[in-house]
N, C-alpha and C. Protein backbone atom coordinates (compact mmCIF):
# COMPACT_ATOMS: atom_id res chain seq x y z
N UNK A 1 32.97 80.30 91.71
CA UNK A 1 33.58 80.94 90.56
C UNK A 1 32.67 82.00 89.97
N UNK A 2 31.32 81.64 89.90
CA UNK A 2 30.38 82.73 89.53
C UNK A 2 30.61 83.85 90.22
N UNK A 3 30.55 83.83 91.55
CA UNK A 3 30.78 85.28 91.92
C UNK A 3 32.13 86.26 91.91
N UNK A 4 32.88 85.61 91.05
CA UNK A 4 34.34 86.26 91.24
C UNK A 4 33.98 87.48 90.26
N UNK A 5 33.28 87.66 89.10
CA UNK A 5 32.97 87.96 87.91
C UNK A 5 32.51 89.36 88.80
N UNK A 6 31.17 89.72 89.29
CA UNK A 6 30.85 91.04 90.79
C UNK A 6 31.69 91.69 91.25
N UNK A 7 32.51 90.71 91.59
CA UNK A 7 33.65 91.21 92.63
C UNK A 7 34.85 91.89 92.28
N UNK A 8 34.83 91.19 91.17
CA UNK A 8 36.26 91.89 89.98
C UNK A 8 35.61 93.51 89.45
N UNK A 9 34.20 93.04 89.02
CA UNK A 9 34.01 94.26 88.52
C UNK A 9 33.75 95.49 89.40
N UNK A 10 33.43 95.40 90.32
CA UNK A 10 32.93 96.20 92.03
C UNK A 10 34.88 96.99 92.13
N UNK A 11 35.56 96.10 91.95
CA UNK A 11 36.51 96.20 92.38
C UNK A 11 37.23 97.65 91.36
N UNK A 12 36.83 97.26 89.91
CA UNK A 12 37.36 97.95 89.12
C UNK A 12 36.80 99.05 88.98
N UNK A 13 35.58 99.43 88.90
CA UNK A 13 34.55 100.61 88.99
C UNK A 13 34.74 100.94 90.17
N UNK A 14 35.00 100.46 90.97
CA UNK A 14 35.65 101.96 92.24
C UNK A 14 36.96 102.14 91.99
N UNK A 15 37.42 101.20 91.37
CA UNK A 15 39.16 102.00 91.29
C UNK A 15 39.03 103.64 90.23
N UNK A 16 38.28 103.36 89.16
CA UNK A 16 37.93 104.02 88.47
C UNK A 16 37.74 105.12 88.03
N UNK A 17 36.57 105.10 89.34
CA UNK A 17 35.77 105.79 89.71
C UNK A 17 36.09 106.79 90.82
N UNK A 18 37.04 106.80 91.48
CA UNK A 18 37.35 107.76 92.35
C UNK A 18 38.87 108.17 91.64
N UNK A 19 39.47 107.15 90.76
CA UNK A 19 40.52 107.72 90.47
C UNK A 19 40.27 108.67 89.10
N UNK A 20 39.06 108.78 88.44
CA UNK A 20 39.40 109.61 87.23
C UNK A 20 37.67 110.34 87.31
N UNK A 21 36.81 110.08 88.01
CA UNK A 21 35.66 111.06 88.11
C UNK A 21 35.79 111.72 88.95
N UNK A 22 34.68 113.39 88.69
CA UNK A 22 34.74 114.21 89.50
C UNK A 22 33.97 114.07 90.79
N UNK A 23 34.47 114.76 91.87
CA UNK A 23 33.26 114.24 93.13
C UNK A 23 31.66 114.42 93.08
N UNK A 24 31.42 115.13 92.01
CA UNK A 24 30.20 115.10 91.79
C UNK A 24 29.67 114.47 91.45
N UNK A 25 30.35 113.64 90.31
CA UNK A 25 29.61 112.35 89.90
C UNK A 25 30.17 111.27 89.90
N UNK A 26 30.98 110.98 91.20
CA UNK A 26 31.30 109.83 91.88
C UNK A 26 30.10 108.38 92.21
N UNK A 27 29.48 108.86 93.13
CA UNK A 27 28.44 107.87 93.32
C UNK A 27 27.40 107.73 92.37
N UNK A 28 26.62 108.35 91.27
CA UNK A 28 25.97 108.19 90.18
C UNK A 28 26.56 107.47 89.48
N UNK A 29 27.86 107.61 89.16
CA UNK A 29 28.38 106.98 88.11
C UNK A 29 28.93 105.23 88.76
N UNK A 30 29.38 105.31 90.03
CA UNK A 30 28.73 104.13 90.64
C UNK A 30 28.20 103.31 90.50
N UNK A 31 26.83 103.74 90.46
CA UNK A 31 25.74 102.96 90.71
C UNK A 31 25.36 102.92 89.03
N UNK A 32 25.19 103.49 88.49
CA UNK A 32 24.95 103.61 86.65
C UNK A 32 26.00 102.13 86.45
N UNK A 33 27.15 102.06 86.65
CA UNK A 33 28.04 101.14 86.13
C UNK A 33 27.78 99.80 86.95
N UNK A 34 27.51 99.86 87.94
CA UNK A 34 27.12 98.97 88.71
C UNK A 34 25.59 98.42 88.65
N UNK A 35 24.36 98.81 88.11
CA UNK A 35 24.05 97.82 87.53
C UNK A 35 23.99 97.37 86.43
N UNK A 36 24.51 97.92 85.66
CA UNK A 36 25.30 97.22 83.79
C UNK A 36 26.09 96.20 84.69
N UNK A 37 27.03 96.36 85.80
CA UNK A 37 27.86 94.84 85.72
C UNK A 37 27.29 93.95 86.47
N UNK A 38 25.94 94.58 87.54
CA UNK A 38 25.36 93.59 87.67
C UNK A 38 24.16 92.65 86.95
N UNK A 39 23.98 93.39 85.80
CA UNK A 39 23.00 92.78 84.85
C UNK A 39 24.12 91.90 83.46
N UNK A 40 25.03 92.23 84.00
CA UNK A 40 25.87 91.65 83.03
C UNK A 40 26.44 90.06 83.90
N UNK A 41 26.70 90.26 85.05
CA UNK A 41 26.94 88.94 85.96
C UNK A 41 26.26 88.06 85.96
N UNK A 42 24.73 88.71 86.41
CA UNK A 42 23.91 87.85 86.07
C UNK A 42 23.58 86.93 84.99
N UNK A 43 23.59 87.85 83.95
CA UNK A 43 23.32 87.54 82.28
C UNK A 43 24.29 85.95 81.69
N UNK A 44 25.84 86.59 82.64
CA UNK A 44 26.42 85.30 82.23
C UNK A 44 27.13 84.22 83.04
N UNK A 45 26.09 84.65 84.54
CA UNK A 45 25.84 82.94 84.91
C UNK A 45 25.02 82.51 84.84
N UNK A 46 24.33 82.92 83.94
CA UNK A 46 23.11 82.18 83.83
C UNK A 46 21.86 82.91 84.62
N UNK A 47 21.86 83.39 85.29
CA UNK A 47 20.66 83.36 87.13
C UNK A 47 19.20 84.21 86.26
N UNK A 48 20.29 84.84 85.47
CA UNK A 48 18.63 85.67 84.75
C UNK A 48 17.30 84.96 84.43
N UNK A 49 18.29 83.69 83.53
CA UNK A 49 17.26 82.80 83.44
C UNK A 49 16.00 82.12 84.88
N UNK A 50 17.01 82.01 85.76
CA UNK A 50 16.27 81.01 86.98
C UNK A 50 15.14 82.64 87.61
N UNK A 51 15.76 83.14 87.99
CA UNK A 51 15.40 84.77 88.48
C UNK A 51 15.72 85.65 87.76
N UNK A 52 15.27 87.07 88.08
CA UNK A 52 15.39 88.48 87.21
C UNK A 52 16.42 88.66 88.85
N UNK A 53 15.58 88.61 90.38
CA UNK A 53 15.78 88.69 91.23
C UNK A 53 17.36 89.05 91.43
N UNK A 54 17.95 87.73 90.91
CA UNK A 54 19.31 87.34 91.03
C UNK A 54 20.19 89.07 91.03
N UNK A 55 19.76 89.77 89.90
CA UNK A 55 20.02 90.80 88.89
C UNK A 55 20.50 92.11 90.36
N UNK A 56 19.24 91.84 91.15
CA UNK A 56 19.56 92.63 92.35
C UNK A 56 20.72 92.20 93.81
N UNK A 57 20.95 90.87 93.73
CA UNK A 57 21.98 90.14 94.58
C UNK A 57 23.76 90.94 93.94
N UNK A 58 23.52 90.42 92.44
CA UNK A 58 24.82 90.63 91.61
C UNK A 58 24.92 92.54 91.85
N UNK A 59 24.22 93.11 91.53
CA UNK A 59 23.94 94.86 91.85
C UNK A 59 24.77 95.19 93.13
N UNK A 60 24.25 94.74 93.93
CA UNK A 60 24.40 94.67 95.48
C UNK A 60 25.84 94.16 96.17
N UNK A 61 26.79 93.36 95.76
CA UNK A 61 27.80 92.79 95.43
C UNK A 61 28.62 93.76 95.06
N UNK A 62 28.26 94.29 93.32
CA UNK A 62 29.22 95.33 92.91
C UNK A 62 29.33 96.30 93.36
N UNK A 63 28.07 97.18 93.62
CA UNK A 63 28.06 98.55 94.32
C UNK A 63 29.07 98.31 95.67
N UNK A 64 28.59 97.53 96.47
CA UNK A 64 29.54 96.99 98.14
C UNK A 64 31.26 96.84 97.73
N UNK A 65 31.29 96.04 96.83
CA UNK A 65 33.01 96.09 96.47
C UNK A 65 33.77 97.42 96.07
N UNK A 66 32.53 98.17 94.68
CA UNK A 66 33.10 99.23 94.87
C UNK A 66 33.68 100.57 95.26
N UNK A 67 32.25 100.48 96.29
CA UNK A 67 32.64 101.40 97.43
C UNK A 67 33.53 101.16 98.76
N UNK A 68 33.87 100.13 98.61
CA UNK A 68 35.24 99.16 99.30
C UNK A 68 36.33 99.98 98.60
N UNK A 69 36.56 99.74 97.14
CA UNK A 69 37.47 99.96 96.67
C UNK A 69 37.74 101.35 96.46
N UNK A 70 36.36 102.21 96.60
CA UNK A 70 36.80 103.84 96.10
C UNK A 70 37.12 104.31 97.41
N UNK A 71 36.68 103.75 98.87
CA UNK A 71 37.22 104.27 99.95
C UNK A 71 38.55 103.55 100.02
N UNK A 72 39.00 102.90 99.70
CA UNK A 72 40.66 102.07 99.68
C UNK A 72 41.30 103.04 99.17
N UNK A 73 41.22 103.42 97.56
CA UNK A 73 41.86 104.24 96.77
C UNK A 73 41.58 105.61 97.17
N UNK A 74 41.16 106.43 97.81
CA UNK A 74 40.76 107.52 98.06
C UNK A 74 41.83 107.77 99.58
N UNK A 75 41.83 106.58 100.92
CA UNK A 75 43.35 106.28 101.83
C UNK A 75 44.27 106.58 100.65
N UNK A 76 44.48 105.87 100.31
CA UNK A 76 46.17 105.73 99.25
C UNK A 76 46.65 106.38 98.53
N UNK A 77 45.24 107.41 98.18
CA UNK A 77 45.61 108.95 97.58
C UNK A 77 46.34 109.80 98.43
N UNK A 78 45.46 109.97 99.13
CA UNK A 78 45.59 110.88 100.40
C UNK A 78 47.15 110.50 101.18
N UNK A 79 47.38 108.77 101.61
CA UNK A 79 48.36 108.75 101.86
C UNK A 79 49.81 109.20 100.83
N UNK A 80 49.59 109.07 99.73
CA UNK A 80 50.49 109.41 98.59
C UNK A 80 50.73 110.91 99.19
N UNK A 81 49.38 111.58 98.76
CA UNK A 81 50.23 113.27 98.75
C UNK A 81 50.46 113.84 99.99
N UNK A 82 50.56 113.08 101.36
CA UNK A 82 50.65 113.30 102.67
C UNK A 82 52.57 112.67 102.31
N UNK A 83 52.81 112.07 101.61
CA UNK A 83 54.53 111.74 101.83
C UNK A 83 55.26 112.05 100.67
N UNK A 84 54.79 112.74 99.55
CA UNK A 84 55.22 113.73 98.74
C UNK A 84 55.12 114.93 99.18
């Protein structure tokens, strides 16, 4: 259950992120948001406490989902204005 919290957010910061930033600051803004949600994952399962470490697992997680998700949404664009 802890890790759903990464994954959601990975998920949402690339939807985001390719759907309303410019290509220039696509991947900065990425990674800027991605580790706020991975210092934020961490923060509230606890792991900060056991490790700081953790901080870079949860990072690593979000950035990977959301560049999952900005290359997903970036197909589905493309497929959109290819059948309009």
């Amino acid at each position: 259950m802890q890790e759903v919290f990464p994954v959601a957010m990975g998920a949402v910061i690339g939807i985001a992120v390719q759907s309303l930033a410019s290509s220039r600051l696509r991947i900065p803004l990425m990674l800027v948001l991605g580790a706020l949600a991975g210092v934020a994952a961490s923060a509230l399962a606890g792991e900060i406490e056991i490790s700081p470490a953790f901080i870079l697992i949860d990072f690593g997680q979000v950035v990977l989902v959301a560049a999952l998700a900005m290359a997903a949404t970036a197909m589905w664009q493309r497929s959109v204005r290819r059948s309009s």
